[in-house]
Protein backbone atom coordinates (compact mmCIF):
# COMPACT_ATOMS: atom_id res chain seq x y z
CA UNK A 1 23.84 5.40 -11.31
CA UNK A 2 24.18 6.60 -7.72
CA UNK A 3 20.92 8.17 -6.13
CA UNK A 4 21.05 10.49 -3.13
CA UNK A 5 17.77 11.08 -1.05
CA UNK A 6 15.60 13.22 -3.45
CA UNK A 7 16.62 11.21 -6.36
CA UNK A 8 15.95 7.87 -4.97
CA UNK A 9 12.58 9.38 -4.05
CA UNK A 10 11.60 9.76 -7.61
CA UNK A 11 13.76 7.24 -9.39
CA UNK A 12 11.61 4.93 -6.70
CA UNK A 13 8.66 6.49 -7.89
CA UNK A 14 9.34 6.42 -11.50
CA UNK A 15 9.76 2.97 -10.92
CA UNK A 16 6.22 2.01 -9.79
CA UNK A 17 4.59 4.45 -12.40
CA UNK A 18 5.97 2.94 -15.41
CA UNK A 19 6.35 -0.50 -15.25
CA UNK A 20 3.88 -3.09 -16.42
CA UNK A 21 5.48 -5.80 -14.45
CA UNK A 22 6.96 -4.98 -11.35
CA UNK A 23 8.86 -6.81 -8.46
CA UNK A 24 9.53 -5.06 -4.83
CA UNK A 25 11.32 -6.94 -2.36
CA UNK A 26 11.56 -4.01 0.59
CA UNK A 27 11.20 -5.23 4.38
CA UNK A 28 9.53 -2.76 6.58
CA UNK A 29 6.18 -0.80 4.71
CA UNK A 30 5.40 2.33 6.66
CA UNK A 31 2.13 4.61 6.30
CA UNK A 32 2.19 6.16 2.98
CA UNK A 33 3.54 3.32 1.11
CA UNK A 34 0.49 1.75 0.50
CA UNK A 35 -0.76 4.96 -1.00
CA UNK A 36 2.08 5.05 -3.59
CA UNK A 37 1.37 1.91 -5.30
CA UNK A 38 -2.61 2.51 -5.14
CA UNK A 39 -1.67 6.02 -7.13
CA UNK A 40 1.07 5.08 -9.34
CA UNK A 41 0.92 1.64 -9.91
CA UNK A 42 -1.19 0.31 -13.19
CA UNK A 43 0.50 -2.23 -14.13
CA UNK A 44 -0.18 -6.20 -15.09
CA UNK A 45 1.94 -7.70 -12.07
CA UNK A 46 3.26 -7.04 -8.94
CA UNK A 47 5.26 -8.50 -6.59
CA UNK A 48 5.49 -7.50 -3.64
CA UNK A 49 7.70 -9.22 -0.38
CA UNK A 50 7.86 -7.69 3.01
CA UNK A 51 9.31 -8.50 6.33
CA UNK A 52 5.81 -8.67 8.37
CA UNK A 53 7.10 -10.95 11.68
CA UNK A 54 9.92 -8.95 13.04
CA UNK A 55 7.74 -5.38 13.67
CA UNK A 56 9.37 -3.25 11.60
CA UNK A 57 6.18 -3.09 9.48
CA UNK A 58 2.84 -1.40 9.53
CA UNK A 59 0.22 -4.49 9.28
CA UNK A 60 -2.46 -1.32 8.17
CA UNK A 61 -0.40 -0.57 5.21
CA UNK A 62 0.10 -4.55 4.45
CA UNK A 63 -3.77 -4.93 4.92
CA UNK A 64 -4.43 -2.00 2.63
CA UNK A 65 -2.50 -3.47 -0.11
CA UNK A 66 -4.30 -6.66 0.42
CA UNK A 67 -7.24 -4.71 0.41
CA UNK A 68 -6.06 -2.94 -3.14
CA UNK A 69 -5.54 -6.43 -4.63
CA UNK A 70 -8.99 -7.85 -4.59
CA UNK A 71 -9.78 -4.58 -6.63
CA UNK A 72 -6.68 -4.95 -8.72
CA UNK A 73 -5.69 -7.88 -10.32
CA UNK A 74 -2.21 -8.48 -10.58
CA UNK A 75 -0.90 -7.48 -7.49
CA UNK A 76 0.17 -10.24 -4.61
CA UNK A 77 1.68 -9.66 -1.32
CA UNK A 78 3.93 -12.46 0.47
CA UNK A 79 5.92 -12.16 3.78
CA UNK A 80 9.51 -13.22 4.82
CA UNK A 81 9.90 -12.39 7.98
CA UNK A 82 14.21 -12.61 7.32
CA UNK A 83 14.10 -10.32 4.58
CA UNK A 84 15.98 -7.47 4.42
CA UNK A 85 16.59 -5.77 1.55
CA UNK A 86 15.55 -2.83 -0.03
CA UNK A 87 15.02 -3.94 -3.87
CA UNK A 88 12.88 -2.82 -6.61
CA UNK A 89 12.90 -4.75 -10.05
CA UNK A 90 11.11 -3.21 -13.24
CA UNK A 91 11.12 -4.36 -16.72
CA UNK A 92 14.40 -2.46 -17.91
CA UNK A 93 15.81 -1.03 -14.67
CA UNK A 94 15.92 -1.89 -10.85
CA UNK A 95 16.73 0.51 -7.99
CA UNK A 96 18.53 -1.13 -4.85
CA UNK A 97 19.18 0.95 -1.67
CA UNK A 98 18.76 1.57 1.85
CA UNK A 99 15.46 2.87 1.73
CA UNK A 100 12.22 1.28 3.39
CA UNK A 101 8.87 2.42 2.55
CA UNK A 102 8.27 5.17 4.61
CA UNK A 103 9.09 3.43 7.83
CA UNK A 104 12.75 1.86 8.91
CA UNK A 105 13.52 -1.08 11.53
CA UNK A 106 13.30 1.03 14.53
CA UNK A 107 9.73 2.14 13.67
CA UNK A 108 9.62 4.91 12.56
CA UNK A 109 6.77 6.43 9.89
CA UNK A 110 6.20 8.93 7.13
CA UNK A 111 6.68 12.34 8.54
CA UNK A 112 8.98 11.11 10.83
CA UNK A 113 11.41 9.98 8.55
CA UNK A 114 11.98 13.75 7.03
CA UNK A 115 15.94 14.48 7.45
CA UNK A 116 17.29 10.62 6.88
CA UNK A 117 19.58 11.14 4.06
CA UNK A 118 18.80 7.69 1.93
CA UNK A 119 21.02 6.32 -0.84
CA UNK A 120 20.71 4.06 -3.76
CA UNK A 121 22.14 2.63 -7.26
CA UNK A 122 20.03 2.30 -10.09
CA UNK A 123 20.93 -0.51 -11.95
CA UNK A 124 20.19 -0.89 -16.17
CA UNK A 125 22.87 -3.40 -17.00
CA UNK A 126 20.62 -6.56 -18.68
CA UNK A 127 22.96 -9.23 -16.95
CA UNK A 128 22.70 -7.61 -13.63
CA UNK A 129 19.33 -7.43 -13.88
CA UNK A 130 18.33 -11.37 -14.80
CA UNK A 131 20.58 -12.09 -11.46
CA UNK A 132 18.44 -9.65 -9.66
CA UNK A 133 15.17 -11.67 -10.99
CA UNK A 134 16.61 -14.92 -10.26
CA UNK A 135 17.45 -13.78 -6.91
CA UNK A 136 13.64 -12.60 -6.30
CA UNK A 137 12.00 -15.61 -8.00
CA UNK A 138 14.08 -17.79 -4.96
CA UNK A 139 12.48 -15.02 -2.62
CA UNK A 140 9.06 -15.37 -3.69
CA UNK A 141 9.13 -19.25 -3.43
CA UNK A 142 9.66 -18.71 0.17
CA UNK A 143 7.69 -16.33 0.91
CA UNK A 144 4.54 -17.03 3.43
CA UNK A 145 0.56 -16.17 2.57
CA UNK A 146 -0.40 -13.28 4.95
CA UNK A 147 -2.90 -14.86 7.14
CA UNK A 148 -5.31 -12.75 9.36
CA UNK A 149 -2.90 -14.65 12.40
CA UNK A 150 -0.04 -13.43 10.95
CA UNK A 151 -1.71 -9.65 10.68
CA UNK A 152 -2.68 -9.84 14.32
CA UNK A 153 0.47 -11.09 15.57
CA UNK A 154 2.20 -8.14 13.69
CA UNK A 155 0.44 -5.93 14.69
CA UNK A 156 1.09 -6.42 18.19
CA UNK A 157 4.60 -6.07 17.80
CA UNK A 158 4.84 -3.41 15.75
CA UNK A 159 2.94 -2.02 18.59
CA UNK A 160 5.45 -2.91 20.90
CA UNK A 161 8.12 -1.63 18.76
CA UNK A 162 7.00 2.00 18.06
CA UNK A 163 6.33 2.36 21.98
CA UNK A 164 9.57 2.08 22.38
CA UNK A 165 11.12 3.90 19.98
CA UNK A 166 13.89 6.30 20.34
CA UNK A 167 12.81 10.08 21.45
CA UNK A 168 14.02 13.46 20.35
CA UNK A 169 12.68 15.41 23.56
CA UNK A 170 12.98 14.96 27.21
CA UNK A 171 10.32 16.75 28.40
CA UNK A 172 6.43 15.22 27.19
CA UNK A 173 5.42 19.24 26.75
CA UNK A 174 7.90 19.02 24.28
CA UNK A 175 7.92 16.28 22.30
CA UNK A 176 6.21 16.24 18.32
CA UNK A 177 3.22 15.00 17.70
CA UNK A 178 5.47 12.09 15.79
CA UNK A 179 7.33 11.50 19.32
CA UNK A 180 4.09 10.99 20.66
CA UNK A 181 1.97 8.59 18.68
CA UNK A 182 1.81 5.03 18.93
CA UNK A 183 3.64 4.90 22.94
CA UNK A 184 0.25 3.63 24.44
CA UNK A 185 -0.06 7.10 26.88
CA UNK A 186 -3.73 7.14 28.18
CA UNK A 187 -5.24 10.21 29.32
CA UNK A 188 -8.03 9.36 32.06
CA UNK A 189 -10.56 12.23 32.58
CA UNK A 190 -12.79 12.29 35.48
CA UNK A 191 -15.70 14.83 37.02
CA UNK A 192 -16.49 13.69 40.63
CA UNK A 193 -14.67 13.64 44.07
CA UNK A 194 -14.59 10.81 45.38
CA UNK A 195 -16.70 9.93 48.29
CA UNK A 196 -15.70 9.12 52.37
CA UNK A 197 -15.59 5.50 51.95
CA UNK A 198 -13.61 5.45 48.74
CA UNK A 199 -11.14 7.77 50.42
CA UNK A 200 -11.15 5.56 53.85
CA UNK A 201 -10.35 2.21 51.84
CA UNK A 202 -7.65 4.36 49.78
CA UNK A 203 -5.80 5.09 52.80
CA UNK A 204 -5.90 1.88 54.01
CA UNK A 205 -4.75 0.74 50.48
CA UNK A 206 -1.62 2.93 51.53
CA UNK A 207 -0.60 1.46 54.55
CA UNK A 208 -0.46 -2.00 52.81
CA UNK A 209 1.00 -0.24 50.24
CA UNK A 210 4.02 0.54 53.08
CA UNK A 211 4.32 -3.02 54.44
CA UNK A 212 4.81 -3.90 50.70
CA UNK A 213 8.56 -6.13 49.63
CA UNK A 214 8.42 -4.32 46.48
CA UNK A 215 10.19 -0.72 46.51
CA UNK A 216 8.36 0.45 43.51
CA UNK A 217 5.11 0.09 45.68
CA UNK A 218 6.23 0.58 49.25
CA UNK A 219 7.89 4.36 47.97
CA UNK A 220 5.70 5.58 45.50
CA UNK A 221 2.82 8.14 45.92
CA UNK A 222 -0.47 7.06 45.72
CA UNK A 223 -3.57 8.56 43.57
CA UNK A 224 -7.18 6.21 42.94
CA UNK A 225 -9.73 6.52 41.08
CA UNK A 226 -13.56 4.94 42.63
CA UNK A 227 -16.18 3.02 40.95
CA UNK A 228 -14.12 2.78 37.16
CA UNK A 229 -15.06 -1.17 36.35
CA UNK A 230 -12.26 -3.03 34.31
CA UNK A 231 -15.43 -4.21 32.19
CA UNK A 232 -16.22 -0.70 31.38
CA UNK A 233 -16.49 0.56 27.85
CA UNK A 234 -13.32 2.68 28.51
CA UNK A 235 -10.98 0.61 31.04
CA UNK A 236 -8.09 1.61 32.66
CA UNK A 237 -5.39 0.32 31.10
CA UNK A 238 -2.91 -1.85 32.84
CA UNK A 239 1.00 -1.60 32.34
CA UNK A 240 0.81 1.88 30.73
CA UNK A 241 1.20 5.58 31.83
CA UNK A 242 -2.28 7.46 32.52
CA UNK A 243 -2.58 10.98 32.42
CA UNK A 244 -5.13 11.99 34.78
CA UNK A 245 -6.86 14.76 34.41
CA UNK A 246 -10.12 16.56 36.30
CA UNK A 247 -12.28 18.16 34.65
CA UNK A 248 -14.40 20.52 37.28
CA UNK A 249 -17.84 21.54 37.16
CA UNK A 250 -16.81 25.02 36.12
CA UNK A 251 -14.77 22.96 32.78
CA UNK A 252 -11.52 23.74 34.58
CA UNK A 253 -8.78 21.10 34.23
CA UNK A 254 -6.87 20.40 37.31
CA UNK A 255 -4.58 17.66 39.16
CA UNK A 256 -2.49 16.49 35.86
CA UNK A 257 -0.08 13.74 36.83
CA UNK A 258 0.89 10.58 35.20
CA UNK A 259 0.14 7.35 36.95
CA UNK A 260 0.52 3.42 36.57
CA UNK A 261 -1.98 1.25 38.20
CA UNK A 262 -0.80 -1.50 40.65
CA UNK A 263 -3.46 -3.93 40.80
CA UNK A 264 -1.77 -5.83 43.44
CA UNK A 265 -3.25 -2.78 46.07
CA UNK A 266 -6.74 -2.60 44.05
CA UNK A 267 -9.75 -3.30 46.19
CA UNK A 268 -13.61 -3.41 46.44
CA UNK A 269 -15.92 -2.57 49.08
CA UNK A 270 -19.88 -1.86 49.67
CA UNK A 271 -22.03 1.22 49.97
CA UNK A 272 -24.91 1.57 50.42
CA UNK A 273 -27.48 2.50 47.50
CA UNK A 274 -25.83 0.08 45.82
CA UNK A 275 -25.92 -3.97 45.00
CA UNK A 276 -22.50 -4.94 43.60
CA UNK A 277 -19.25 -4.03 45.14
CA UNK A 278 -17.77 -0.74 44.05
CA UNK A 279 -13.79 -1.35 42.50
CA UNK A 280 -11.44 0.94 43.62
CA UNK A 281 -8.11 1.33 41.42
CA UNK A 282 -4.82 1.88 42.73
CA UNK A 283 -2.39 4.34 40.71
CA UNK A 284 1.46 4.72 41.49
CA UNK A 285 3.10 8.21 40.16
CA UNK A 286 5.05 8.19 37.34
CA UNK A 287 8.51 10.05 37.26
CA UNK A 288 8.73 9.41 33.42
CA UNK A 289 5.62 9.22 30.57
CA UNK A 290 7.80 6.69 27.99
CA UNK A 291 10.64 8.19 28.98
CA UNK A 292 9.67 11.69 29.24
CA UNK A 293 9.08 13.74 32.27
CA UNK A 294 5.76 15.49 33.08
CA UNK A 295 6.47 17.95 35.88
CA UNK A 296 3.99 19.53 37.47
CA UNK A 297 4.51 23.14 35.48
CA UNK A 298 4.64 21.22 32.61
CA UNK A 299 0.83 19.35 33.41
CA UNK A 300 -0.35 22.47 33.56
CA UNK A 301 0.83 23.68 29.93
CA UNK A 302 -0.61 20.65 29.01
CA UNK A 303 -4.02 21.05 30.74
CA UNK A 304 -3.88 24.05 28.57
CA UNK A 305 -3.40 22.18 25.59
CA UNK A 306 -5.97 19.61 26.34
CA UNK A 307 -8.45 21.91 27.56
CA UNK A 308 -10.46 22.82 23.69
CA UNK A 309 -10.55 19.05 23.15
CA UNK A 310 -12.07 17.91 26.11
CA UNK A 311 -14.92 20.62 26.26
CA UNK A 312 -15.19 19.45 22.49
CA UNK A 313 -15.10 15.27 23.97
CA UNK A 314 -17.68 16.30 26.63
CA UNK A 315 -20.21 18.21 24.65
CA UNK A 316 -23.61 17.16 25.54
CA UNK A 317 -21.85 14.13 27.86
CA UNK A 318 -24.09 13.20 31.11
CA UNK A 319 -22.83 15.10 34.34
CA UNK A 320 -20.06 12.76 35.82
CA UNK A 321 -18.99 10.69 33.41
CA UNK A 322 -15.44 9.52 32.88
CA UNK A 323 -13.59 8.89 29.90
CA UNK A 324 -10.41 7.04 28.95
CA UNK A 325 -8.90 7.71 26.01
CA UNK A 326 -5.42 7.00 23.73
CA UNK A 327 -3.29 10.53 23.88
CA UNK A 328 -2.93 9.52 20.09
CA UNK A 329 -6.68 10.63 19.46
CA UNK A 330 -5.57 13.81 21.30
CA UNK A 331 -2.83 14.24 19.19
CA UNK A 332 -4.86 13.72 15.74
CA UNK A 333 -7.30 16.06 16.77
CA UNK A 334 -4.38 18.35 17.72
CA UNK A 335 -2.67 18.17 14.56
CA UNK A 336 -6.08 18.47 12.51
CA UNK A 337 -6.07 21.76 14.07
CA UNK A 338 -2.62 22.93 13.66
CA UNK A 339 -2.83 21.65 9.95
């Protein structure tokens, strides 16, 4: 039986709810999926396969269902990190098809996926089916243990995947919250100008910054920030955009721009009052946030945005104090409210 999108959702579904012994052999687990068999699953076995090593999966969700099995006997997780397929195998039926859980090879999850039209054949016949077992008992003898290395290796990956996802907007003002997650944006929020001397070894930070061989340093316009550690509890991030942001003594945000540090122009000096040498960190401007622009009209539609959660992040916060933080907590917080 042929199964268009809605139908494979439930057939799928259908599948997991009534099944004492179940078999799923799908490559790339998404969040969500992990919620599906916690909910409809009750069964006496399950197998379950999935393609952890090439980043096309969630480790969360795999972790989760490891999680779900020390509570639930029965259930096993293995990884094959060629696998492919998109196979479910139940006691009397099996549903192959082009559908991952909740999350596809180019990473992207749940809500995102709404609009992919998914199709799939629901198979009954009894000889088809002992094939389809034979074929997953050769899978499962394969398969790997999911280590905690393994996890942590996927999960970097997947990382690196979903930043660089495709996008469905141009400009970052316009992008969905979906667009937005998981790219590794930082949004840097400081209080304080910065003093003489900071502003003295900046400039002379620039003028190296001129005599430098490398075009993306010698051309680009300069911003720093003074006295922001790397061993602070909120670091600036290295090889990612940073929104900065300033949040005035009056709670007004001004000067959005995206930056990039480039340590290669990041200095130290002395002042005095203090012991240790005070960093100062060099920022190049961005022309593109992960491939979106930020112009300056649009920074300030996003101060906007940004404004309610940052006098809610700041509440009761010491005078001066700087924060770096993922856009993607931003974003929950934003969506919370919109929800």
């Amino acid at each position: 039986m042929f199964l268009s999108s809605k139908r494979y959702s439930d057939q799928f579904r259908g599948l997991v709810e009534n099944n004492q012994q179940l078999a799923i052999a799908v490559a790339f687990w998404g969040e969500g999926a992990q919620r599906l068999i916690a909910d409809a699953w009750s069964g006496r076995s399950l197998r379950i396969i999935c393609n952890l090593g090439s980043g096309g999966t969630n480790p969360q969700v795999i972790r989760d269902l490891l999680e779900l099995a020390k509570k639930r006997p029965g259930i096993q997780v293995l990884t094959l990190d060629n696998l492919h397929a998109k196979v479910a195998i139940g006691e009397t039926t099996a549903i192959v098809g082009s559908a991952n859980l909740s999350v596809n090879g180019l990473g992207f999850e749940g809500a995102e996926c709404v609009g992919w039209h998914e199709a799939g054949v629901l198979v009954e016949d009894i000889s088809q089916l002992a094939m389809m077992r034979e074929w997953f008992d050769g899978l499962w003898a394969r398969g790997a243990e999911i280590t905690d290395d393994r996890l942590d290796k996927a999960q970097l990956q997947w990382e690196k995947n979903r930043a660089n996802r495709p996008l469905s907007a141009e400009r970052l003002l316009e992008a969905r919250h979906n667009d937005l997650r998981n790219r590794n944006i930082h949004i840097a929020i400081y209080r304080l100008e910065a003093s003489v001397q900071a502003k003295a070894e900046a400039a002379q930070a620039e003028k190296d910054a001129r005599r430098s061989d490398l075009p993306a340093v010698r051309n680009t316009k300069l911003e720093f920030f003074e006295d922001w550690p790397d061993d602070s509890e909120e670091p600036l991030p290295t090889d990612a955009p940073i929104i900065a942001v300033r949040y005035g003594p009056t709670k007004r945000l001004t000067a959005v721009g995206a930056w990039v540090r480039i340590p290669q122009l990041d200095r130290t000096f002395m002042t005095p009052g203090k012991r240790n040498p005070v960093p100062l960190t060099m920022l190049g401007q961005l022309k593109y946030v992960a491939g979106m622009t930020l112009s300056k009209e649009d920074g300030r539609g996003l101060a906007t945005r940004l404004k309610p959660w940052i006098d809610e992040l700041y509440e009761g916060a010491e005078p001066g104090t700087a924060r770096c933080v993922s856009l993607d907590d931003f974003i929950e917080w934003e969506a919370g409210r919109i929800a």
